[in-house]
ModelCIF file with pLDDT and N, C-alpha, C, O atoms, coordinates in Angstrom:
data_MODEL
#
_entry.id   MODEL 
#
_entity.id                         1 
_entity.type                       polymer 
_entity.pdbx_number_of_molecules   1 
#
_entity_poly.entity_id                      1 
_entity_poly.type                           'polypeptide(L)' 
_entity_poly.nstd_linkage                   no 
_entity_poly.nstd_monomer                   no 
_entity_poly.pdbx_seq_one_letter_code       
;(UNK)(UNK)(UNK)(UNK)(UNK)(UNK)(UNK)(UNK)(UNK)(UNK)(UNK)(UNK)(UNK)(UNK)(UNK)(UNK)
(UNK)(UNK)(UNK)(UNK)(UNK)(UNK)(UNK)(UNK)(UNK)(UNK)(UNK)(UNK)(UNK)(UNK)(UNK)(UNK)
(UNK)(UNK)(UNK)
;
_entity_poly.pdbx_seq_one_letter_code_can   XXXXXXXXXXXXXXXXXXXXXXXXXXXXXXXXXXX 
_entity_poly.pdbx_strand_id                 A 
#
loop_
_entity_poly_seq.entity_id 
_entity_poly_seq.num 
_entity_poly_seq.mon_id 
_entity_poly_seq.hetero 
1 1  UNK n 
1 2  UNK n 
1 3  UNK n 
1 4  UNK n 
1 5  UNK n 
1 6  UNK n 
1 7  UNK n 
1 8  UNK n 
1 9  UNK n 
1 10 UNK n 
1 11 UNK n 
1 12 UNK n 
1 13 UNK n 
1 14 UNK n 
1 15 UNK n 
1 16 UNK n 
1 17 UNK n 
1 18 UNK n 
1 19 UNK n 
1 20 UNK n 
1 21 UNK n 
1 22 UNK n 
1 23 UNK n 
1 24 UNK n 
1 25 UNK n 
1 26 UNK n 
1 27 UNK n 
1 28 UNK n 
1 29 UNK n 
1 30 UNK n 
1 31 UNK n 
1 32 UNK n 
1 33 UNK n 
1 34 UNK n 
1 35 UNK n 
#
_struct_asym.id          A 
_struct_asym.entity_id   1 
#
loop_
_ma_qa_metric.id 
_ma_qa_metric.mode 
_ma_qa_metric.name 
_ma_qa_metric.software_group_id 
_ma_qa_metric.type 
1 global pLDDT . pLDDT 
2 local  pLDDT . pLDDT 
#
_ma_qa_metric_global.metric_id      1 
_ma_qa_metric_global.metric_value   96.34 
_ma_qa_metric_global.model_id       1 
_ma_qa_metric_global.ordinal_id     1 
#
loop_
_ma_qa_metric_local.label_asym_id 
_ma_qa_metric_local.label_comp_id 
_ma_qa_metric_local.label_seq_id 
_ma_qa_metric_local.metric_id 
_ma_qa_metric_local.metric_value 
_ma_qa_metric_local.model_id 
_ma_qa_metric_local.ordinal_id 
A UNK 1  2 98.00 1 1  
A UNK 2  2 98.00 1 2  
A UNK 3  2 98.00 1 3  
A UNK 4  2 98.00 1 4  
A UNK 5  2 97.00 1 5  
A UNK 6  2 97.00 1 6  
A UNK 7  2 94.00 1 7  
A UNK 8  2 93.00 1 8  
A UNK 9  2 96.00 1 9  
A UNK 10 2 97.00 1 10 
A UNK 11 2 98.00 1 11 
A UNK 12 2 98.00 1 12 
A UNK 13 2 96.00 1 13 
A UNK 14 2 97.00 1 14 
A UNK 15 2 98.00 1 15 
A UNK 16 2 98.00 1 16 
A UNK 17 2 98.00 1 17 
A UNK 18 2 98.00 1 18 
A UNK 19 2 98.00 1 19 
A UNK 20 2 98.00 1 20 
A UNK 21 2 97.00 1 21 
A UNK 22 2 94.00 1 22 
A UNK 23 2 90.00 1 23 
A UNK 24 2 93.00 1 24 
A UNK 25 2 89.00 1 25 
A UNK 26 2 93.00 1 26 
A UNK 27 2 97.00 1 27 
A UNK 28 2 97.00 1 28 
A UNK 29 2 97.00 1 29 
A UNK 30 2 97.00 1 30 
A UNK 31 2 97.00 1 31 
A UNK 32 2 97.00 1 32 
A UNK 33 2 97.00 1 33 
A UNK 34 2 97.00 1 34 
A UNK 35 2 97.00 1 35 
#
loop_
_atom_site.group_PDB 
_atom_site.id 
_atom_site.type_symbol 
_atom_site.label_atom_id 
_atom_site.label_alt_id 
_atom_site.label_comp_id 
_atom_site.label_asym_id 
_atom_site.label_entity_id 
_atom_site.label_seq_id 
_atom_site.pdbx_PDB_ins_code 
_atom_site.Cartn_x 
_atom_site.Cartn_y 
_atom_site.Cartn_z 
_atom_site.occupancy 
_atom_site.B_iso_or_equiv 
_atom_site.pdbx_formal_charge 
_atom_site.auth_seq_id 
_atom_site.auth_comp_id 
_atom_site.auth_asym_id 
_atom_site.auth_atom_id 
_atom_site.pdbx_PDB_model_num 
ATOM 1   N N  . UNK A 1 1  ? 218.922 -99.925  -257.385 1.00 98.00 ? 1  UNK A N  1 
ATOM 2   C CA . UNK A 1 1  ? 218.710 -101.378 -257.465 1.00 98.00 ? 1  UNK A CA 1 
ATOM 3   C C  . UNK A 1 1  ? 219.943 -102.181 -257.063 1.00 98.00 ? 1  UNK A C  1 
ATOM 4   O O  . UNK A 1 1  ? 219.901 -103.218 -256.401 1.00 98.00 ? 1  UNK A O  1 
ATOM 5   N N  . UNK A 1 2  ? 221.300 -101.461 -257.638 1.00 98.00 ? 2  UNK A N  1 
ATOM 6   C CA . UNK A 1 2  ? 222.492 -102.041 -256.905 1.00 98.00 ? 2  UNK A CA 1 
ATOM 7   C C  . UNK A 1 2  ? 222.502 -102.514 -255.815 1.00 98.00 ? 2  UNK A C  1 
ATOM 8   O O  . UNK A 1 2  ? 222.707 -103.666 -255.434 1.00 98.00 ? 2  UNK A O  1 
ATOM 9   N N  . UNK A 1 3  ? 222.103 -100.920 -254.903 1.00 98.00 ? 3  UNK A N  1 
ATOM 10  C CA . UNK A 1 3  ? 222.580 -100.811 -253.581 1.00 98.00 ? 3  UNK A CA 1 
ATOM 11  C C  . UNK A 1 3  ? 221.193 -102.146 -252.662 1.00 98.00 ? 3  UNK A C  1 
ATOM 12  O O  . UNK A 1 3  ? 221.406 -102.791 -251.635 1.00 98.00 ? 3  UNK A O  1 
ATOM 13  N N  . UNK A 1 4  ? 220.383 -102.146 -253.195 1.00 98.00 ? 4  UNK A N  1 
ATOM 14  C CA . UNK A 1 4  ? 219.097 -102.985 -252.941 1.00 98.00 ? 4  UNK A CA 1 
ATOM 15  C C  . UNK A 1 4  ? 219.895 -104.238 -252.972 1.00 98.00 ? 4  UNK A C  1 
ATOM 16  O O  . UNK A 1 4  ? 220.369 -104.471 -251.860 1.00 98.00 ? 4  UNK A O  1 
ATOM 17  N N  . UNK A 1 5  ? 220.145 -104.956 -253.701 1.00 97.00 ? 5  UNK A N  1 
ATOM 18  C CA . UNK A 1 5  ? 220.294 -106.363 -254.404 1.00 97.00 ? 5  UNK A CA 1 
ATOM 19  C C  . UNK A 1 5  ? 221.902 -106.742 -253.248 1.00 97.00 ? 5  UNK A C  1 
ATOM 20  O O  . UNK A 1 5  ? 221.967 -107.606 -252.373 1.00 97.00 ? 5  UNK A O  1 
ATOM 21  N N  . UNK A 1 6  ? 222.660 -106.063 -253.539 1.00 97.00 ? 6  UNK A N  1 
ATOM 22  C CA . UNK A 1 6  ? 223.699 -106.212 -252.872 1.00 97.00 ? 6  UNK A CA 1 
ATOM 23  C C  . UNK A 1 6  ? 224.270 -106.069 -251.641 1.00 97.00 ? 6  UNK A C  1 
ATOM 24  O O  . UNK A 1 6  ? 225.319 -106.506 -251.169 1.00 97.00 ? 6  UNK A O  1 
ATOM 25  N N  . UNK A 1 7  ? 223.174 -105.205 -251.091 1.00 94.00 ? 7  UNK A N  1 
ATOM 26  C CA . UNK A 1 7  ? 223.048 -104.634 -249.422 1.00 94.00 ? 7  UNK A CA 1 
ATOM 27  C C  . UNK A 1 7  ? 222.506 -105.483 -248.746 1.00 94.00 ? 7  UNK A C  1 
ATOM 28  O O  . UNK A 1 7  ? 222.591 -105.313 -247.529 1.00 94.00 ? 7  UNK A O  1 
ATOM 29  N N  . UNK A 1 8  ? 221.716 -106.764 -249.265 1.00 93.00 ? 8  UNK A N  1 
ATOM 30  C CA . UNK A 1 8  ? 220.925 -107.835 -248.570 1.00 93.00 ? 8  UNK A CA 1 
ATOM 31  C C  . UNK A 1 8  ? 220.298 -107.379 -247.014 1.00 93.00 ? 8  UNK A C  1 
ATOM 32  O O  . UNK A 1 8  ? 220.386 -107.988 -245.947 1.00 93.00 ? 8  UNK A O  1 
ATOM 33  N N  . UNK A 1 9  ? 219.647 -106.092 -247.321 1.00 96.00 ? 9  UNK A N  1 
ATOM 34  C CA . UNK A 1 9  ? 218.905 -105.266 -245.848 1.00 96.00 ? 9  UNK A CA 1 
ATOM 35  C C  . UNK A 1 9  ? 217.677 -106.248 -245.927 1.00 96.00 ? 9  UNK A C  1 
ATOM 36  O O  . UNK A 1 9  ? 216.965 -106.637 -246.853 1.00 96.00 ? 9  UNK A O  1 
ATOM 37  N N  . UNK A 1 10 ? 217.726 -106.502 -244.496 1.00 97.00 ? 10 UNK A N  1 
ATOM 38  C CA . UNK A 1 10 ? 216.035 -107.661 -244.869 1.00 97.00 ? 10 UNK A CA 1 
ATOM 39  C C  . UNK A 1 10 ? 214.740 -106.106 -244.905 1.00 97.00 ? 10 UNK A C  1 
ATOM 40  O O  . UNK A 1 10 ? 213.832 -106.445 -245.664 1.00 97.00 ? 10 UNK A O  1 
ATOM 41  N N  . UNK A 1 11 ? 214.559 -105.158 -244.534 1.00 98.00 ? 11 UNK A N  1 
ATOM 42  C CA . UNK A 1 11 ? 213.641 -103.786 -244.947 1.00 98.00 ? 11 UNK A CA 1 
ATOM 43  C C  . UNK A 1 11 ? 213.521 -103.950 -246.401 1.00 98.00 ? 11 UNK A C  1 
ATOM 44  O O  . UNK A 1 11 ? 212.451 -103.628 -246.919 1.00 98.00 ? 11 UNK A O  1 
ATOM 45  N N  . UNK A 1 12 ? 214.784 -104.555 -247.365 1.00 98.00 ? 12 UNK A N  1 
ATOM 46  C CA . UNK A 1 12 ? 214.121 -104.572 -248.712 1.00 98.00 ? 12 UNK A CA 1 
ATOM 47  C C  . UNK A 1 12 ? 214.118 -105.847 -249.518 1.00 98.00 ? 12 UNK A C  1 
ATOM 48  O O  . UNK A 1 12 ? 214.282 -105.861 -250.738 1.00 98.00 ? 12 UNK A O  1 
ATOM 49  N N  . UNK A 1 13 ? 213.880 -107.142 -248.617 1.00 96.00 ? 13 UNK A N  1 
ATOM 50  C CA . UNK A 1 13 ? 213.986 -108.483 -248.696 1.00 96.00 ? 13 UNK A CA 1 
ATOM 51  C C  . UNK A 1 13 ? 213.460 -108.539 -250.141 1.00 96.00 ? 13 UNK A C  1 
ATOM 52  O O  . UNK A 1 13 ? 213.956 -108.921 -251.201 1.00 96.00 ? 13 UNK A O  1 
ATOM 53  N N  . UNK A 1 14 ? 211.902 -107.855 -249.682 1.00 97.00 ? 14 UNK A N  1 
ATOM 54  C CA . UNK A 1 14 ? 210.833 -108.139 -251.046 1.00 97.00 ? 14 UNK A CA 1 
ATOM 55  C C  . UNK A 1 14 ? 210.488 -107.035 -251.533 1.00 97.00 ? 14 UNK A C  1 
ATOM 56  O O  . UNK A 1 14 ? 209.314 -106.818 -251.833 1.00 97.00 ? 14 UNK A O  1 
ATOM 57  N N  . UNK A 1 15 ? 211.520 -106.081 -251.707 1.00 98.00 ? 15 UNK A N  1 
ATOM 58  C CA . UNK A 1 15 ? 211.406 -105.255 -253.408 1.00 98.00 ? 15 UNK A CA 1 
ATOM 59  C C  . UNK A 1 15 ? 211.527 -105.091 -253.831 1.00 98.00 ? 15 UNK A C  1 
ATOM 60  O O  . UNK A 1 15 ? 212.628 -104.559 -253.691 1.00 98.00 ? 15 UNK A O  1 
ATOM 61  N N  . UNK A 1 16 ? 211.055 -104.979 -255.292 1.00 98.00 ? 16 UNK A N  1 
ATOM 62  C CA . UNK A 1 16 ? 211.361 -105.036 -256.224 1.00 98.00 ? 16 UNK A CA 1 
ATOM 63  C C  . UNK A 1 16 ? 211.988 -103.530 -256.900 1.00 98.00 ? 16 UNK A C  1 
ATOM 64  O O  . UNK A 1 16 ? 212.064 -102.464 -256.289 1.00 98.00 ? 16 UNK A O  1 
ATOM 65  N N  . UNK A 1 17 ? 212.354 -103.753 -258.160 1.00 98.00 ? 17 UNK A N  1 
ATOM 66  C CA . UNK A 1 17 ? 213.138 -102.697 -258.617 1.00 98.00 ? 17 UNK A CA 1 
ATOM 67  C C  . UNK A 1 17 ? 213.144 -102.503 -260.227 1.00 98.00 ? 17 UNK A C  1 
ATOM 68  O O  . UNK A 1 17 ? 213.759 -103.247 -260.991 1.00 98.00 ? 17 UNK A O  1 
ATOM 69  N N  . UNK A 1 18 ? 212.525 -101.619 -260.543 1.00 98.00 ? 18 UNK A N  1 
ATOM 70  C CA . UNK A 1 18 ? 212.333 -100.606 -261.760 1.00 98.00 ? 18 UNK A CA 1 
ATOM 71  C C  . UNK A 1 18 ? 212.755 -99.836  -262.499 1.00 98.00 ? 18 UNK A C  1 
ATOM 72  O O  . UNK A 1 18 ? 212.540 -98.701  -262.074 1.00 98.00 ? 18 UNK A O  1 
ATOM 73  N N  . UNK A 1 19 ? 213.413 -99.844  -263.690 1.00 98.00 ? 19 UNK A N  1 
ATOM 74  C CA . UNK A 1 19 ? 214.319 -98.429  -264.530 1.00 98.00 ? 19 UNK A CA 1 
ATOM 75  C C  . UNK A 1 19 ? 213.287 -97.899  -265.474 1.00 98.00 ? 19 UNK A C  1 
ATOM 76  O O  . UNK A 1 19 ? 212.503 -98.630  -266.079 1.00 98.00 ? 19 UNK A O  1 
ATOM 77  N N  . UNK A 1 20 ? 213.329 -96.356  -265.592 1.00 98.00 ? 20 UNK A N  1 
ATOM 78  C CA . UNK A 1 20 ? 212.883 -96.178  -266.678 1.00 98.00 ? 20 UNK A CA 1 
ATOM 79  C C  . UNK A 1 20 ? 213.842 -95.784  -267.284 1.00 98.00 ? 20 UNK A C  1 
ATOM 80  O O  . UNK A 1 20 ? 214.782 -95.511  -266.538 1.00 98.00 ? 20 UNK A O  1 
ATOM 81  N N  . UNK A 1 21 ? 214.080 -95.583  -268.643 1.00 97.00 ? 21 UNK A N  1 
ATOM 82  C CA . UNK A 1 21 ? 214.782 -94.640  -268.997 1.00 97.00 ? 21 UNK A CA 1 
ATOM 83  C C  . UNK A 1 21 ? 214.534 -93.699  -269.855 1.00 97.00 ? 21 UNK A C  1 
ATOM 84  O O  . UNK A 1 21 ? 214.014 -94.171  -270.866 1.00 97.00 ? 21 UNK A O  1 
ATOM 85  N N  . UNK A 1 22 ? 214.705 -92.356  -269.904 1.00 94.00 ? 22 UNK A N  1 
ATOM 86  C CA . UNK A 1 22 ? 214.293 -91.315  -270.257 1.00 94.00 ? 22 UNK A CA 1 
ATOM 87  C C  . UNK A 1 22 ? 215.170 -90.291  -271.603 1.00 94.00 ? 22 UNK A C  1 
ATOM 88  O O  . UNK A 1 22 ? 214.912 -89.780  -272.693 1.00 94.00 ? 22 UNK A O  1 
ATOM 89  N N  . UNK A 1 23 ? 216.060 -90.405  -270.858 1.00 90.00 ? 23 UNK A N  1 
ATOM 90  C CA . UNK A 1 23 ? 217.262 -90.252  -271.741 1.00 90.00 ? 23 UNK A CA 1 
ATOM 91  C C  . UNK A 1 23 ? 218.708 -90.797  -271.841 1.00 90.00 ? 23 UNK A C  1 
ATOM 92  O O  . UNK A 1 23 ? 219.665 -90.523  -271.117 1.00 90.00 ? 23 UNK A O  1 
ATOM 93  N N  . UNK A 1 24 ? 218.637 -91.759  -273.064 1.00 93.00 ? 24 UNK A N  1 
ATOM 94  C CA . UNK A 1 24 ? 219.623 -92.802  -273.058 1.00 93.00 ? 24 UNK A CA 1 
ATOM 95  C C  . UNK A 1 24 ? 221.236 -92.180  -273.068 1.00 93.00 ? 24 UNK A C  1 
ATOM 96  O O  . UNK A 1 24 ? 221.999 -93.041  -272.629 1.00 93.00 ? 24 UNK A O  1 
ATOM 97  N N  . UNK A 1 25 ? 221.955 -90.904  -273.454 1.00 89.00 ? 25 UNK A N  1 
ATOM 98  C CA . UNK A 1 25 ? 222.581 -90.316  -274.080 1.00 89.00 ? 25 UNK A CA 1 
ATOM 99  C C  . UNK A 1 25 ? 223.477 -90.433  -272.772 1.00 89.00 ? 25 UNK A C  1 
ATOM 100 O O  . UNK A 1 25 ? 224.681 -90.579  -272.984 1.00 89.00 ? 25 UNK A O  1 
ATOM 101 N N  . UNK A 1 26 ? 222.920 -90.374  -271.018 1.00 93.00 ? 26 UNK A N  1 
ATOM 102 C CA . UNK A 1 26 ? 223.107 -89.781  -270.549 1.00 93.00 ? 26 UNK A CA 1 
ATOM 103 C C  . UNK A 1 26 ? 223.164 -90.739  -269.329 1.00 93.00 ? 26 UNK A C  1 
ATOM 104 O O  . UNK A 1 26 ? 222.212 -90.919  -268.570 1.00 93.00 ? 26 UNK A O  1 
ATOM 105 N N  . UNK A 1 27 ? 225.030 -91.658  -269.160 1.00 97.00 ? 27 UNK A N  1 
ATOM 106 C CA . UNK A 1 27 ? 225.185 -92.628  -268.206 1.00 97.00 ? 27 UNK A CA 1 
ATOM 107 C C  . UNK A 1 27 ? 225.609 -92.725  -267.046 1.00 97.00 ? 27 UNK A C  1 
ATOM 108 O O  . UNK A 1 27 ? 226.276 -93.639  -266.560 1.00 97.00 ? 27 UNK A O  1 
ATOM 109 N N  . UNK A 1 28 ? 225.156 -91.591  -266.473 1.00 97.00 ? 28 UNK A N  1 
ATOM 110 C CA . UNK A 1 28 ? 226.184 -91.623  -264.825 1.00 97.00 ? 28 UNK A CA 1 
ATOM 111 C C  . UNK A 1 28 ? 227.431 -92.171  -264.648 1.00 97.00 ? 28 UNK A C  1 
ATOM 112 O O  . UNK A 1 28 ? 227.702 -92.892  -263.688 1.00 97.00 ? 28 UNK A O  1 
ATOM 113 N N  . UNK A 1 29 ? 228.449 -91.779  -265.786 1.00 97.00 ? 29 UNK A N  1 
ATOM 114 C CA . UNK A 1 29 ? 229.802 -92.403  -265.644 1.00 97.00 ? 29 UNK A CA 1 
ATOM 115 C C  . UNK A 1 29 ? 230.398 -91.841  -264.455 1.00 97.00 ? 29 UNK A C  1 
ATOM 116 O O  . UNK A 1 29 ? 230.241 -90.661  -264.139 1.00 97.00 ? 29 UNK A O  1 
ATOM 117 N N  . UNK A 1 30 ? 231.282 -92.917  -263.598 1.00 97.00 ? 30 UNK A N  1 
ATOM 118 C CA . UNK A 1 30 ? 232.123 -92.312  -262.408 1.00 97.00 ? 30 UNK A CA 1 
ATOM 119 C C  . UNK A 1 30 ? 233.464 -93.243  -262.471 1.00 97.00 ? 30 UNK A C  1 
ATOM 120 O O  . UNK A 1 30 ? 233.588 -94.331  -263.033 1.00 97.00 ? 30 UNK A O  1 
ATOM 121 N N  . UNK A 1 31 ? 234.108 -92.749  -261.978 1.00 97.00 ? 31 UNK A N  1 
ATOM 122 C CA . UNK A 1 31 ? 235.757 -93.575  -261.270 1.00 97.00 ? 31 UNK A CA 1 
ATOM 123 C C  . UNK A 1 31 ? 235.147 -94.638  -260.796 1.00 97.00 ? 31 UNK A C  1 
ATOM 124 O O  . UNK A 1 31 ? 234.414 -94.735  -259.811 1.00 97.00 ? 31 UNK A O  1 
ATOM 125 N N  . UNK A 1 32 ? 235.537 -95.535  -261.656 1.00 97.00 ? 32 UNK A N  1 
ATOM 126 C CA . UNK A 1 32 ? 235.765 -97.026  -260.311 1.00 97.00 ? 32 UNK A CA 1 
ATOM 127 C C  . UNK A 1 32 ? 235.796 -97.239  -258.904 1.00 97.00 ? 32 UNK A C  1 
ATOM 128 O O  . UNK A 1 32 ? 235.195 -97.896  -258.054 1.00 97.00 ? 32 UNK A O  1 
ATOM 129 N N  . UNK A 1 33 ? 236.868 -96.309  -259.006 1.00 97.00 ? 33 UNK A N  1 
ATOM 130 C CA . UNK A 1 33 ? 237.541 -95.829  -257.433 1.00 97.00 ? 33 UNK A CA 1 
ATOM 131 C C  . UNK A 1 33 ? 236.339 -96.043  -256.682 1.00 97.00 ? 33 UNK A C  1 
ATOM 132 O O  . UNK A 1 33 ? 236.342 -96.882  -255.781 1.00 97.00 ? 33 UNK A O  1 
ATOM 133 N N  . UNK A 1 34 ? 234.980 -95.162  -257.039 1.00 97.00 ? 34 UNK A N  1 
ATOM 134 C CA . UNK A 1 34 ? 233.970 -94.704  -256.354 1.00 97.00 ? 34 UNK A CA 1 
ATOM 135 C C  . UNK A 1 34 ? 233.125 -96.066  -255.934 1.00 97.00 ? 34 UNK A C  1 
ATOM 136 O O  . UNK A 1 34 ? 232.407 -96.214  -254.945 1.00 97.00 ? 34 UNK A O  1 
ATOM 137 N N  . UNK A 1 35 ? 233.321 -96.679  -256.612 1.00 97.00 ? 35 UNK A N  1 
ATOM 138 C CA . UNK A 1 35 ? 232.372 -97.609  -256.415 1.00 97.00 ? 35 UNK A CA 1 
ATOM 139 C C  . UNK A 1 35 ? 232.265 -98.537  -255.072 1.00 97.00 ? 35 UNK A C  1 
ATOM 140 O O  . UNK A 1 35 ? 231.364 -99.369  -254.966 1.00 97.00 ? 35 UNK A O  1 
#
C-alpha cells in the first residue's frame, strides 16, 4: 500500500488497498537504511 500511495503510478490511480492481519506478534521490522 506504501509503495501504491507513494509511487503515484497512474496503473494504480484507482486502487484501492487492504490489510488483513493474521498475526499481530509479527512486524516486518527492517533498518531504516532500507527504506
Amino acid at each position: 500500500p506504501a509503495l501504491i500511495k507513494e509511487g503515484h503510478d497512474p496503473f494504480y490511480e484507482k486502487t484501492k488497498c487492504v490489510l488483513t492481519i493474521h498475526n499481530p506478534a509479527f512486524k516486518g521490522y527492517f533498518n531504516p537504511y532500507f527504506v
